[in-house]
Protein backbone atom coordinates (compact mmCIF):
# COMPACT_ATOMS: atom_id res chain seq x y z
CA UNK A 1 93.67 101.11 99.73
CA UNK A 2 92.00 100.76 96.90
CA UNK A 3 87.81 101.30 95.74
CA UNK A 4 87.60 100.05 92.05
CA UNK A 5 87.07 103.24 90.28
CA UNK A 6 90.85 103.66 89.50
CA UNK A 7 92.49 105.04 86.87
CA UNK A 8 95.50 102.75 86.15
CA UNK A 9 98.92 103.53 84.89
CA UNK A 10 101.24 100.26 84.36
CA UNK A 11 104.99 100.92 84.72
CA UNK A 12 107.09 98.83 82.35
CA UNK A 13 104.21 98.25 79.90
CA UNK A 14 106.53 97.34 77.63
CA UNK A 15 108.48 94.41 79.28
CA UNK A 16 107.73 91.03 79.01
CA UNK A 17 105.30 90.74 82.18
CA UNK A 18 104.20 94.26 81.97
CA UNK A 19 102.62 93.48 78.56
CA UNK A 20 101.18 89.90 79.58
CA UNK A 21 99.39 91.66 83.08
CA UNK A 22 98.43 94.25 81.45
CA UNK A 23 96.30 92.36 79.02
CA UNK A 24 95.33 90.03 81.70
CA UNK A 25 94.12 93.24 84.09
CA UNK A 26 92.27 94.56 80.91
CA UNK A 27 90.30 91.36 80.40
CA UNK A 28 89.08 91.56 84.23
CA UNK A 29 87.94 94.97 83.65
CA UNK A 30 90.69 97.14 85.81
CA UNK A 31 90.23 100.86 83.78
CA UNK A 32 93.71 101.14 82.87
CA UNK A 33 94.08 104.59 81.25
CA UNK A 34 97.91 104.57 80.13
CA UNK A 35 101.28 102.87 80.64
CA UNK A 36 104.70 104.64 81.13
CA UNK A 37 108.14 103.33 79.46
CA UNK A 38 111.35 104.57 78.51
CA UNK A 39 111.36 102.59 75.14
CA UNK A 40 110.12 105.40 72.87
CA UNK A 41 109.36 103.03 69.97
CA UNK A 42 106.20 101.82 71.61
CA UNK A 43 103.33 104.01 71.51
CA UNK A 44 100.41 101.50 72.26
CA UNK A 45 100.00 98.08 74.15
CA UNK A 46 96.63 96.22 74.03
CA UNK A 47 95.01 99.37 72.81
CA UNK A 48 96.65 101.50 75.98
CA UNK A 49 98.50 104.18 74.71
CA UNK A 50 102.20 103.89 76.10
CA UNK A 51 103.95 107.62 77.32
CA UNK A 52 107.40 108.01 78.41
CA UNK A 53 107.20 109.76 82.19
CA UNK A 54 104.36 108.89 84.35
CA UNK A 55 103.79 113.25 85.48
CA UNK A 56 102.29 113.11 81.34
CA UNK A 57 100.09 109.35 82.58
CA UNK A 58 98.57 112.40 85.46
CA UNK A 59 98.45 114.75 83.36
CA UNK A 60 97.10 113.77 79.88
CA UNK A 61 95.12 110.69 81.54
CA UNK A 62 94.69 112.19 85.03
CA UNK A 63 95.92 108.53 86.45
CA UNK A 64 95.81 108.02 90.43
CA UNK A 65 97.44 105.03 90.79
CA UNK A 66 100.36 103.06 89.08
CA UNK A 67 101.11 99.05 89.30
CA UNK A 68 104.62 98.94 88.80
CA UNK A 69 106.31 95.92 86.38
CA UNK A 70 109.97 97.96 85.98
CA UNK A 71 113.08 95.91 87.16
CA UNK A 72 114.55 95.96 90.20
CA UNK A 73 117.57 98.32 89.07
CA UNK A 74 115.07 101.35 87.75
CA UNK A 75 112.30 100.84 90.00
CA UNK A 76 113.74 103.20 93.08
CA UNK A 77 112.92 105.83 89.62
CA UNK A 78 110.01 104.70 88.60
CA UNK A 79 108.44 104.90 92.05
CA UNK A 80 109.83 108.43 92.50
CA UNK A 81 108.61 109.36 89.41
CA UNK A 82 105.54 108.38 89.66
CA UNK A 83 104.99 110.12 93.60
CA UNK A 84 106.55 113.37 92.40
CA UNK A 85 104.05 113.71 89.48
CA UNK A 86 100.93 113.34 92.08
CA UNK A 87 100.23 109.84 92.11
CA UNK A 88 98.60 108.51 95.02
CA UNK A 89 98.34 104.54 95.12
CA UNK A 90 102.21 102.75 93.68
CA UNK A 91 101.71 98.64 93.79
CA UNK A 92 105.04 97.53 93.54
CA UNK A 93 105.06 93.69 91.87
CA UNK A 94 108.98 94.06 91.36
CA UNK A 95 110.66 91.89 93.40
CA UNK A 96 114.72 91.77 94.51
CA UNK A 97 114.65 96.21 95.15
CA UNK A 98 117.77 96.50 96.97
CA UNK A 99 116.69 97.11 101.13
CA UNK A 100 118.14 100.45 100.99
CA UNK A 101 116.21 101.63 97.64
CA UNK A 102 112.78 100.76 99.16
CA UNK A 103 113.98 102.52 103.06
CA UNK A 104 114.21 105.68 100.36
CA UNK A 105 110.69 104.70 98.62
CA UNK A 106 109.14 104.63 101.88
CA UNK A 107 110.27 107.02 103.68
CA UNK A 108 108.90 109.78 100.40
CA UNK A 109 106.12 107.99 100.07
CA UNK A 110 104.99 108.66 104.00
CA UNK A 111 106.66 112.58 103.37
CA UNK A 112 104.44 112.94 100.25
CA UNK A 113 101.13 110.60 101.68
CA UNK A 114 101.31 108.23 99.08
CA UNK A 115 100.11 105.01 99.64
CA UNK A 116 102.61 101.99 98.54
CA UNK A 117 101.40 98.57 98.47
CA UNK A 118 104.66 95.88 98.11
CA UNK A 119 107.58 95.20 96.45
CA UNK A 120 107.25 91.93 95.70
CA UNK A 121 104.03 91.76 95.83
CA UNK A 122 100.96 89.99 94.30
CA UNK A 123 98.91 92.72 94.18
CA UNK A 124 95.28 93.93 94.90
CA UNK A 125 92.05 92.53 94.13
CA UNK A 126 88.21 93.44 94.18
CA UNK A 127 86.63 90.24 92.82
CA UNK A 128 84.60 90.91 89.69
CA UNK A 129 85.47 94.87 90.00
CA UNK A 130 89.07 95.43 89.69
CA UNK A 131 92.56 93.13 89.98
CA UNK A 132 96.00 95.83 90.19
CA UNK A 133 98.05 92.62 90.33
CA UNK A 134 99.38 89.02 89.04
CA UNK A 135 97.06 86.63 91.03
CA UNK A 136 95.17 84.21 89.07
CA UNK A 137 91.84 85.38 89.13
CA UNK A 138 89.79 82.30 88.53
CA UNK A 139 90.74 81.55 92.74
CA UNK A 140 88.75 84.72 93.86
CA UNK A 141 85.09 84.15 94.10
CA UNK A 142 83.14 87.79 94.91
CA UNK A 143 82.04 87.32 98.83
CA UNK A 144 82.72 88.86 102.22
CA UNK A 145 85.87 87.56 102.84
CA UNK A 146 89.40 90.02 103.14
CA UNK A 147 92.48 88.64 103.21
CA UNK A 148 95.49 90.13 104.14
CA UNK A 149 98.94 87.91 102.46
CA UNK A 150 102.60 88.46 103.10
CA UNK A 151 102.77 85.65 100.90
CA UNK A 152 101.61 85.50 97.41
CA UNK A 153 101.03 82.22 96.18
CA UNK A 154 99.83 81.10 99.68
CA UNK A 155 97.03 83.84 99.10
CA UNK A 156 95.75 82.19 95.57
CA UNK A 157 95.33 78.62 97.14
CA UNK A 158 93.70 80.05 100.57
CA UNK A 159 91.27 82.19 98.22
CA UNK A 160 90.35 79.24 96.20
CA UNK A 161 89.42 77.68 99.52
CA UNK A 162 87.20 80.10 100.96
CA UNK A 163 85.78 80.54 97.15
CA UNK A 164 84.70 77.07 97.23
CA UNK A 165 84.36 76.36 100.69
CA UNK A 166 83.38 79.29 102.02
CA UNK A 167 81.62 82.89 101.35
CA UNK A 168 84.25 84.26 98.99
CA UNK A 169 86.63 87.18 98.85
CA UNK A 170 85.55 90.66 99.39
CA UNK A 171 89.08 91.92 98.58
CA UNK A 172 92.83 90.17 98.76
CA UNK A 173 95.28 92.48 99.47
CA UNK A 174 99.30 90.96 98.82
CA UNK A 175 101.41 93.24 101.46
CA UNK A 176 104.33 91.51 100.09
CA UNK A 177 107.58 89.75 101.80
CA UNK A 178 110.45 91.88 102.13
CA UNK A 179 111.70 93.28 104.81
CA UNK A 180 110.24 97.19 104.01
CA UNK A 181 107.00 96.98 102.60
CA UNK A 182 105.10 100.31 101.90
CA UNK A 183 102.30 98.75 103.86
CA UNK A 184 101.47 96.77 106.60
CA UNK A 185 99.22 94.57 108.45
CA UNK A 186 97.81 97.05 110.88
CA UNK A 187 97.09 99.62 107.56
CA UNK A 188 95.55 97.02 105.95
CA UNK A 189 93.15 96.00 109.29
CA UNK A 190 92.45 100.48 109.09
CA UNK A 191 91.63 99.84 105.81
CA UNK A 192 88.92 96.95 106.25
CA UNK A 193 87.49 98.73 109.64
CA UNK A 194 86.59 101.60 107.24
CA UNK A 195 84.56 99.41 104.85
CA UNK A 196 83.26 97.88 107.44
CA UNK A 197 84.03 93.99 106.47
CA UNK A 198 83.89 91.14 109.47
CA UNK A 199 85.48 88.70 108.23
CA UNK A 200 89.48 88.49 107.60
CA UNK A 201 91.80 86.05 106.89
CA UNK A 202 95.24 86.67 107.95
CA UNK A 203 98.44 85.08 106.12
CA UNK A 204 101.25 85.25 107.85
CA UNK A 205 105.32 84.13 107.62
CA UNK A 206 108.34 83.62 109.52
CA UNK A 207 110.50 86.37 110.80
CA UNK A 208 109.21 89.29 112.68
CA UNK A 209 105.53 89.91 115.15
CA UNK A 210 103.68 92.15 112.28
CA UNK A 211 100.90 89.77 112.31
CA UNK A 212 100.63 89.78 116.29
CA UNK A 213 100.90 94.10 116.18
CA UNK A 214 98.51 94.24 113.27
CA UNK A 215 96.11 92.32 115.26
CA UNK A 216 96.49 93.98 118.52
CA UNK A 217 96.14 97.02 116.16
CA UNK A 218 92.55 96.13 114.82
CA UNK A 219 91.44 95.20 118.94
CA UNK A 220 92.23 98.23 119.93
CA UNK A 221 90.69 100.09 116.96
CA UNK A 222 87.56 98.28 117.81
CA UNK A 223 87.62 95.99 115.48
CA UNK A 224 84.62 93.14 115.98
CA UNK A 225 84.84 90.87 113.12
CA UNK A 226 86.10 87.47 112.60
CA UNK A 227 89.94 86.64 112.44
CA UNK A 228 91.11 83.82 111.59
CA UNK A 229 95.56 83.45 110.91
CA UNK A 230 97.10 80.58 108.75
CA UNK A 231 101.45 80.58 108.62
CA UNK A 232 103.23 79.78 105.80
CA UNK A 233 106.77 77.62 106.64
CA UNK A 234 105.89 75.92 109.92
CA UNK A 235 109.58 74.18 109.54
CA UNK A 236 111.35 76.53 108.99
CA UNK A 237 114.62 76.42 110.81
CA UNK A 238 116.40 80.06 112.55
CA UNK A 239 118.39 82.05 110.21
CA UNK A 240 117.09 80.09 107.05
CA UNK A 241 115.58 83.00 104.53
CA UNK A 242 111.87 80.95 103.32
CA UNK A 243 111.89 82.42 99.47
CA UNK A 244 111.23 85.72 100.42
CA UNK A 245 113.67 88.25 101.85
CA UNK A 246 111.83 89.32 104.82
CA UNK A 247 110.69 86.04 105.86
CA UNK A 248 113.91 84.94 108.08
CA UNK A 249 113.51 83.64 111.60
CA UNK A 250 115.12 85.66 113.93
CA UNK A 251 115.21 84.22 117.64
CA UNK A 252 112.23 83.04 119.53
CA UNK A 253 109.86 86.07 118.74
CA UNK A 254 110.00 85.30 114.60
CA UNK A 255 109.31 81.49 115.24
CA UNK A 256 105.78 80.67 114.20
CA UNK A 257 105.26 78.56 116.77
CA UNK A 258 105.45 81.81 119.07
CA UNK A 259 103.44 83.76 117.06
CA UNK A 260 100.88 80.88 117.12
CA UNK A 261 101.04 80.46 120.90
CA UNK A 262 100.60 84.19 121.43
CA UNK A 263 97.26 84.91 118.89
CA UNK A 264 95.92 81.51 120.47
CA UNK A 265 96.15 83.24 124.10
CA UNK A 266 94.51 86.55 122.24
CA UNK A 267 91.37 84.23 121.50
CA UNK A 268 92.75 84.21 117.71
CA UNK A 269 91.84 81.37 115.60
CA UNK A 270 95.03 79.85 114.15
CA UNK A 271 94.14 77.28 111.63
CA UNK A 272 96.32 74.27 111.42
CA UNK A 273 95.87 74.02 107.46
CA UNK A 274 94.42 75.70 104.55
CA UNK A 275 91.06 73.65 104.70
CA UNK A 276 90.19 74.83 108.67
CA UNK A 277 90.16 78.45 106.99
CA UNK A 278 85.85 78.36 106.48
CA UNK A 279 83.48 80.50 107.94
């Protein structure tokens, strides 16, 4: 997933919110080596030199992973660009890719083992070692706690929470909403059985049983930590998209009240509201 010694590339560097990130990511300390845009005028953002095609961000600046700002329209490109020139960890932030652009991103990425963390995504974060992302970092206190988010801005107040409440935030990693994300709950449980954290946090939506399989998932891998779930749009009535694209209710099975009823008989603790989520 990810393990703090990355070097960065940003996508769309030169945009509006690929400038303003960038800088922000910088401040934190994320080693951000390069950015890639097709506006040849630029040649340096924040002091990062700016290239136009992300196989010269691997090979001038040897850059492993990319955080991707480019609209939706270019970023099927981007994406591809960036996996056929070797890099190995995409976070997608772009949100509204078409359905059928990111079915094509995926199904390289898994051809060419890339790991792909989004669209629509918050990002990643290593309190005090490395953000690859948009979340505010002031709401992630270093600790032992991982959190796993379909939802973004749910994952910046439940990380303030167990900042201030609780032990803090070993890492927060923002899977994203739509429909085809390049990752999902069970990879992300893999990821914290192999750094060995027990204790996770679990943010879950409408629409779908990922969070149920992911669980299940970490069970059978073993898994012997602490999880504790929280669900964003309780109310949410059938067929009504919640903000994000993927998070539609779609007969009994997507209902949280299901997925609630079903970790509860797993032994799962589902938390009511934000402020049960302590440890």
């Amino acid at each position: 997933m990810t393990e703090g010694n990355e070097k960065v590339c940003v996508q769309g560097i030169t945009g509006k919110y690929g400038k303003f990130h960038t800088e922000k990511m910088l401040k934190y300390g994320t080693n951000i080596v390069c950015g890639v845009s097709k506006n040849s005028s630029v040649k340096e953002i924040a002091g990062v030199p700016v290239l136009n095609s992300a196989e010269d961000a691997v090979k001038i600046y040897k850059a492993d992973t990319s955080v991707v700002f480019v609209p939706a329209r270019f970023a099927k490109d981007a994406v591809t660009e960036a996996i056929y020139a070797g890099i190995k960890k995409i976070i997608i932030i772009t949100e509204h890719i078409p359905i059928h652009d990111m079915i094509e991103i995926y199904s390289l990425s898994k051809e060419k083992n890339v790991k792909i963390i989004g669209p629509n995504c918050p990002g990643i974060i290593i309190p005090s070692v490395l953000k690859i992302g948009i979340m505010p970092e002031k709401a992630f206190k270093p600790g032992d706690i991982a959190i796993i988010s379909k939802s973004g801005t749910l994952m910046y107040e439940v990380a303030n929470q167990l900042s201030v409440n609780s032990s803090g935030i070993k890492i927060a990693i923002g899977l994203g909403g739509d429909p085809v994300t390049g990752t999902n709950v069970s990879e992300a449980f893999d990821y914290i059985i192999k750094k060995g954290i027990k204790k996770t946090v679990l943010i879950g939506e409408p629409g779908g049983n990922e969070e149920i399989k992911g669980i299940k998932h970490a069970i059978d891998k073993g898994y012997d930590g602490k999880i504790k779930t929280f669900f964003a749009g309780k109310t949410a009535p059938e067929g009504k998209t919640m903000g994000h694209a993927g998070a539609i209710v779609e007969g009994r099975e997507g209902s949280i009240a299901y997925k609630e009823s079903y970790l509860k008989s797993m032994g799962i603790d589902v938390s009511e509201k934000i402020s049960d989520l302590v440890f």
